[in-house]
C-alpha atoms as a PDB file:
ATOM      1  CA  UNK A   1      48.231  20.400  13.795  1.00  0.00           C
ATOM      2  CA  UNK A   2      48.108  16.535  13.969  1.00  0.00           C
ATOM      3  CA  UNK A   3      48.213  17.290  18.268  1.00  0.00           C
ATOM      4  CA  UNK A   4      45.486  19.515  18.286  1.00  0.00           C
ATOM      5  CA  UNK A   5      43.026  17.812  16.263  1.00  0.00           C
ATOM      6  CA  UNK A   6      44.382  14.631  18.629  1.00  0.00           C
ATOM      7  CA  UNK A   7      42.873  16.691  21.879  1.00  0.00           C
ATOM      8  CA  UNK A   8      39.924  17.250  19.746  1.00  0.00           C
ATOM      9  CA  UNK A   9      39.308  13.840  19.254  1.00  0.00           C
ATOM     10  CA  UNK A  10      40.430  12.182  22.391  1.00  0.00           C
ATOM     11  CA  UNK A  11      39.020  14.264  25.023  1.00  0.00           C
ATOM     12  CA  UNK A  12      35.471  13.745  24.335  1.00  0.00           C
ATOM     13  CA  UNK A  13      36.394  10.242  23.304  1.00  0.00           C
ATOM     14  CA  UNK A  14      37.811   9.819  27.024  1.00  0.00           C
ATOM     15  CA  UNK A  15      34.207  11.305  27.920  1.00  0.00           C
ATOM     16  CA  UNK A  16      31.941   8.716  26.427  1.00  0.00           C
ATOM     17  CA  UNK A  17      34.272   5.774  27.403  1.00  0.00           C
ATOM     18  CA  UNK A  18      34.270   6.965  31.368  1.00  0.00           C
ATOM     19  CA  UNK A  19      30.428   7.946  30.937  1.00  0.00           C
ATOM     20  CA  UNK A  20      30.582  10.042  33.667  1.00  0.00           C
ATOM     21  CA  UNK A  21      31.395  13.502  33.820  1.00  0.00           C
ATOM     22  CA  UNK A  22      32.981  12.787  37.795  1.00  0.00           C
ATOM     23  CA  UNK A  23      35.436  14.952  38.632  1.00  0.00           C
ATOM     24  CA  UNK A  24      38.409  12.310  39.066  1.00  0.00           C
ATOM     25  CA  UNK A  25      37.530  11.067  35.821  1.00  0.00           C
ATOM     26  CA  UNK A  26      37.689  14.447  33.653  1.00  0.00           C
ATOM     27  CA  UNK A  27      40.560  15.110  35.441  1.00  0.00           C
ATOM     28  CA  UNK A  28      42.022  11.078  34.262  1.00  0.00           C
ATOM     29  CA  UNK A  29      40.742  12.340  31.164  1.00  0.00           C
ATOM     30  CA  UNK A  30      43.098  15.393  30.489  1.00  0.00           C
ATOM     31  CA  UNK A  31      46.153  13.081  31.621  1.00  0.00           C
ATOM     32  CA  UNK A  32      44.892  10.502  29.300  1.00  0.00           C
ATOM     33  CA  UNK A  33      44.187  12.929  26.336  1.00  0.00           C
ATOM     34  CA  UNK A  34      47.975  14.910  26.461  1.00  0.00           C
ATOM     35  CA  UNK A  35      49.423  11.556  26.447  1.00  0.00           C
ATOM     36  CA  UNK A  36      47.272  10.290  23.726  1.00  0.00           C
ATOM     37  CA  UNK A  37      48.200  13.241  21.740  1.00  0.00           C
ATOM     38  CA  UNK A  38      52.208  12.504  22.444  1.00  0.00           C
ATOM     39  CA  UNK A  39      51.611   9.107  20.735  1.00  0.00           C
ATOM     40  CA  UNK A  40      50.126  10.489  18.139  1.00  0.00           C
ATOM     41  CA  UNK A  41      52.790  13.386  17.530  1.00  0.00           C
ATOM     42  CA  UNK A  42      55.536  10.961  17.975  1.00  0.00           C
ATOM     43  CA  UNK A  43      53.522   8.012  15.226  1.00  0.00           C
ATOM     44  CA  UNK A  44      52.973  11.211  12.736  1.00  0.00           C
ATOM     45  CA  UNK A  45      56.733  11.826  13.130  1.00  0.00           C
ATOM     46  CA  UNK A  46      57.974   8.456  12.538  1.00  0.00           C
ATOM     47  CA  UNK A  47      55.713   7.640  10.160  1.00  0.00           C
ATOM     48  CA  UNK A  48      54.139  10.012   8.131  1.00  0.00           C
ATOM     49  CA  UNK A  49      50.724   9.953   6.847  1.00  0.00           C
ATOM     50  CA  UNK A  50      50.270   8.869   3.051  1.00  0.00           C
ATOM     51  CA  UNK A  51      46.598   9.632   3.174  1.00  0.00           C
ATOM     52  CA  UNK A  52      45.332  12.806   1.291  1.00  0.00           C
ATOM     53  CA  UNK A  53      41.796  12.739   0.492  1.00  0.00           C
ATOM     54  CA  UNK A  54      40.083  15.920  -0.925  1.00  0.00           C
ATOM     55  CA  UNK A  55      37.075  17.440   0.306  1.00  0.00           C
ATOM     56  CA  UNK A  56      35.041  15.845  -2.776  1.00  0.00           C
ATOM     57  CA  UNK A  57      36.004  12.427  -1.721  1.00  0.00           C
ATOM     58  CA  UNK A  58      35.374  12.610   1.548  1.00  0.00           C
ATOM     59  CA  UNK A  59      32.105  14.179   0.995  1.00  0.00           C
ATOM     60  CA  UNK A  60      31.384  11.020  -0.822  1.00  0.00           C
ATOM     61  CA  UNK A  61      30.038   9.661   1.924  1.00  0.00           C
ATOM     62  CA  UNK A  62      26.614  11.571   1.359  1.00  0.00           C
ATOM     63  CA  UNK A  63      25.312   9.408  -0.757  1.00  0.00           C
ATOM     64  CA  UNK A  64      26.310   5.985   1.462  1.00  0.00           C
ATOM     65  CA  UNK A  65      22.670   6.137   3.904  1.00  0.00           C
ATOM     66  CA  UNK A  66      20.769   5.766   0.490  1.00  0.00           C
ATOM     67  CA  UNK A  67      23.364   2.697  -0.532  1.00  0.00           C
ATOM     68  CA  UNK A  68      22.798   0.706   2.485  1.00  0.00           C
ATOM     69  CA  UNK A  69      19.533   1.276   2.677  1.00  0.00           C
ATOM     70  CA  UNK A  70      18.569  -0.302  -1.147  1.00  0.00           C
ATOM     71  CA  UNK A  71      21.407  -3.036  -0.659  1.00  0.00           C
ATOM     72  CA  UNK A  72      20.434  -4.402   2.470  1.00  0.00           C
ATOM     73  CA  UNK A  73      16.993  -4.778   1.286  1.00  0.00           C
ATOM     74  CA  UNK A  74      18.267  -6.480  -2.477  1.00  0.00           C
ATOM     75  CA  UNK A  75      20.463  -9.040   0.447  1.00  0.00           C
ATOM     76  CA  UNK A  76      16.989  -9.293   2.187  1.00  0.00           C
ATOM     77  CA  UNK A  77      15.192 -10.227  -1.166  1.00  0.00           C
ATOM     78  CA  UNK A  78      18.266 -12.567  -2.690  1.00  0.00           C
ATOM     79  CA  UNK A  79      17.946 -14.509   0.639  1.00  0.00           C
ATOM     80  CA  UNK A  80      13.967 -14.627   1.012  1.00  0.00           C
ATOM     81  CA  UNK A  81      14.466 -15.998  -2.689  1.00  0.00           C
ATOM     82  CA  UNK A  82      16.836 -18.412  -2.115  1.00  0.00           C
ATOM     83  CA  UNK A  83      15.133 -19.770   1.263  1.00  0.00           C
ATOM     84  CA  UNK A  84      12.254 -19.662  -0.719  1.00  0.00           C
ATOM     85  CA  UNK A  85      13.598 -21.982  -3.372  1.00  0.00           C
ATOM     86  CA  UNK A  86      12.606 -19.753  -6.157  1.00  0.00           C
ATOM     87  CA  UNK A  87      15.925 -17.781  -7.037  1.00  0.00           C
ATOM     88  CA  UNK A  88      19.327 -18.848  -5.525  1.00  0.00           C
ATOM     89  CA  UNK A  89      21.512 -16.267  -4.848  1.00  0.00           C
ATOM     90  CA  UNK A  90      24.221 -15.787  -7.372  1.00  0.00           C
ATOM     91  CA  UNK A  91      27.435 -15.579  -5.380  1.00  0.00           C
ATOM     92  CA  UNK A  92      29.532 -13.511  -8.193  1.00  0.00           C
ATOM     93  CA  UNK A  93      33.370 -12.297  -8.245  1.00  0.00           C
ATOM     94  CA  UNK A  94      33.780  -9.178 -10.620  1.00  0.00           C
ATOM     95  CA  UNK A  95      36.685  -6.914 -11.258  1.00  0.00           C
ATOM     96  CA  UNK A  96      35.978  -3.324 -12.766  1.00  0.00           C
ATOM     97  CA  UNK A  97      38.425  -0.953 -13.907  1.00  0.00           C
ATOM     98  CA  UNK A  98      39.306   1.535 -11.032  1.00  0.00           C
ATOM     99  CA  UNK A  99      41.939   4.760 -11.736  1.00  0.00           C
ATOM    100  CA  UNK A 100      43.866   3.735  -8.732  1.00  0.00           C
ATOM    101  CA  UNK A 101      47.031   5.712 -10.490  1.00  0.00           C
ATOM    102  CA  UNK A 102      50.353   5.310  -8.533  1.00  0.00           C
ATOM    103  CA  UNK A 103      50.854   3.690  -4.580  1.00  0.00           C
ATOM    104  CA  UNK A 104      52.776   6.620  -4.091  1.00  0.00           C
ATOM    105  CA  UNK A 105      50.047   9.300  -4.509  1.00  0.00           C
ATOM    106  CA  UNK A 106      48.574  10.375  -1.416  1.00  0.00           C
ATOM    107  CA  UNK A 107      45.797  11.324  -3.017  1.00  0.00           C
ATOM    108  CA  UNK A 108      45.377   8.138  -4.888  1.00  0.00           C
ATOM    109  CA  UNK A 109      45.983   6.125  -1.337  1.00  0.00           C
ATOM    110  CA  UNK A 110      43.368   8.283  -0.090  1.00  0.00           C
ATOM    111  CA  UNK A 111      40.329   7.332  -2.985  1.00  0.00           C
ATOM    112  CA  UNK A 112      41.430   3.465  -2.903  1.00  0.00           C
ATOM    113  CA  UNK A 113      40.687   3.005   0.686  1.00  0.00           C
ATOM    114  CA  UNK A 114      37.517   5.448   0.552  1.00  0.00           C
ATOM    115  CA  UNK A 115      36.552   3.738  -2.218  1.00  0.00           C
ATOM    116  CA  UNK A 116      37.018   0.266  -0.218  1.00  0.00           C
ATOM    117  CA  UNK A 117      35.497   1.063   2.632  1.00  0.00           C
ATOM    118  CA  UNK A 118      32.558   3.455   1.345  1.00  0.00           C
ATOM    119  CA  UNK A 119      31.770   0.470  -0.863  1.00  0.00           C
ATOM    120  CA  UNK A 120      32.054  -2.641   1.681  1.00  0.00           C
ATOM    121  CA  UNK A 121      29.726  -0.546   4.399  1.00  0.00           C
ATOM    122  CA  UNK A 122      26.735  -1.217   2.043  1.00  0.00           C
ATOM    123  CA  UNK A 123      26.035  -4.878   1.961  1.00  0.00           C
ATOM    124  CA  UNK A 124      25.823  -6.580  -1.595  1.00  0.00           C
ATOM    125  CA  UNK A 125      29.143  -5.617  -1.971  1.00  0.00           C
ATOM    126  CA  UNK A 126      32.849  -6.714  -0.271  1.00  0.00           C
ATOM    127  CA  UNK A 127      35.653  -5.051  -2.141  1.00  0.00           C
ATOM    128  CA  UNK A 128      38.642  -7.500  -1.601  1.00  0.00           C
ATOM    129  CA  UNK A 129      40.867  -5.180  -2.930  1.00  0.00           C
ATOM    130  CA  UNK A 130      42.351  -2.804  -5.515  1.00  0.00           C
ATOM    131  CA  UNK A 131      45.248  -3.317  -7.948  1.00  0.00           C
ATOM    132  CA  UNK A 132      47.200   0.061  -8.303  1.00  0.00           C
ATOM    133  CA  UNK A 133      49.654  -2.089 -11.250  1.00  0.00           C
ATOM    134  CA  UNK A 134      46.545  -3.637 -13.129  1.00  0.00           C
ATOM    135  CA  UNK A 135      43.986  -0.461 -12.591  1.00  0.00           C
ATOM    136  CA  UNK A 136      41.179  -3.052 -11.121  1.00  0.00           C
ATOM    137  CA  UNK A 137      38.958  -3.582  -8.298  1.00  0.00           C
ATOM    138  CA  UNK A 138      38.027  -6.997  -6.859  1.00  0.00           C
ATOM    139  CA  UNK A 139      34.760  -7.239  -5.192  1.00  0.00           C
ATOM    140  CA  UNK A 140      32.002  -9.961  -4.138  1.00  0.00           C
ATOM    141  CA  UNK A 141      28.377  -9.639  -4.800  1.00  0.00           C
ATOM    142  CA  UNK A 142      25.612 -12.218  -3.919  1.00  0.00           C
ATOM    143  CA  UNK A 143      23.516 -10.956  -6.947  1.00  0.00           C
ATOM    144  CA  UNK A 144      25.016  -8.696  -9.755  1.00  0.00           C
ATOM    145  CA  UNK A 145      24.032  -4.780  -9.335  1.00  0.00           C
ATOM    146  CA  UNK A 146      25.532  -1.608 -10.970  1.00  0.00           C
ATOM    147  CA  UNK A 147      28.517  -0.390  -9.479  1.00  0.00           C
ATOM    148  CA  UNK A 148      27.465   2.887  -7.015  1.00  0.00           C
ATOM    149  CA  UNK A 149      27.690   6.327  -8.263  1.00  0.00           C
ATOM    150  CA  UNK A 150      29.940   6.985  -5.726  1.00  0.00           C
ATOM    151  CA  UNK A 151      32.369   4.226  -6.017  1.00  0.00           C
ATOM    152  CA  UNK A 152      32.419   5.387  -9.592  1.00  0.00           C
ATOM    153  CA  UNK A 153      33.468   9.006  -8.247  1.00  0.00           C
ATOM    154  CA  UNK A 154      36.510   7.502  -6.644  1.00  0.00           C
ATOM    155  CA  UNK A 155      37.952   5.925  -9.644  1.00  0.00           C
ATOM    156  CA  UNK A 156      35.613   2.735 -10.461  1.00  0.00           C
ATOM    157  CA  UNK A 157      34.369   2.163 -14.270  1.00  0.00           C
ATOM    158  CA  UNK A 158      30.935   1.644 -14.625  1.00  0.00           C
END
């Protein structure tokens, strides 16, 4: 399984990096991709994967074009307002609650780092991280928003 989707990946990947569809370098390419896929096999062997996501959460990522739209333009407005003079920006730490349940849980692994890195694409927010003991996540705004609809899906309190 993990090989083939490895071929899948690399291949094409081996494409775009040579950008040339040359013969000697398609041919590279193959060599390049089976061994590739070797390391991968051999990783995925030694180490196996403790990252499960569902469908649902990975589908979570719908919503993100919408998120960095609207929070790049609140970063554009906090910093017009603060070279302006009229509003400085706010600079605020904030911890929500977050069902990160067990470290163990593949499918909890899986939601924590969606939910980190869903959430730190769209600027206004940086998660710094989340506490599986204490059920929080740690993030930085530069003014105070709701927390997404999405981070909420993947475990976040409101």
């Amino acid at each position: 399984m993990v090989a083939g989707l490895s071929l899948l990946a690399f291949y094409p990947l081996w494409i775009v990096f040579a950008g040339t569809f040359a013969v000697h370098e398609l041919s590279i390419g193959i060599i390049a991709t089976l061994l590739a896929a070797a390391g991968m096999i051999v990783v995925s062997y030694q180490y196996p994967s403790r990252f499960s996501p569902t469908m649902k959460d990975l589908l979570s990522l719908w919503r993100l074009p919408w998120y960095v739209l609207s929070r790049t333009w609140e970063v554009f407005l906090v910093a017009a307002q603060d070279l302006l003079g009229s509003k400085r920006a706010e600079s605020v730490f904030r911890v929500v609650r977050f069902d990160a349940r067990t470290k163990e849980n593949p499918h909890a692994t899986a939601r924590r780092t969606l939910a980190a890195v869903y959430t730190t694409v769209a600027p206004n927010f940086i998660v710094l991280g989340i506490n599986p003991s204490d059920q929080k996540l740690l993030f930085h705004q530069i003014r105070r928003s709701g927390v997404s609809k999405m981070t909420q899906e993947l475990g976040a309190g409101a």
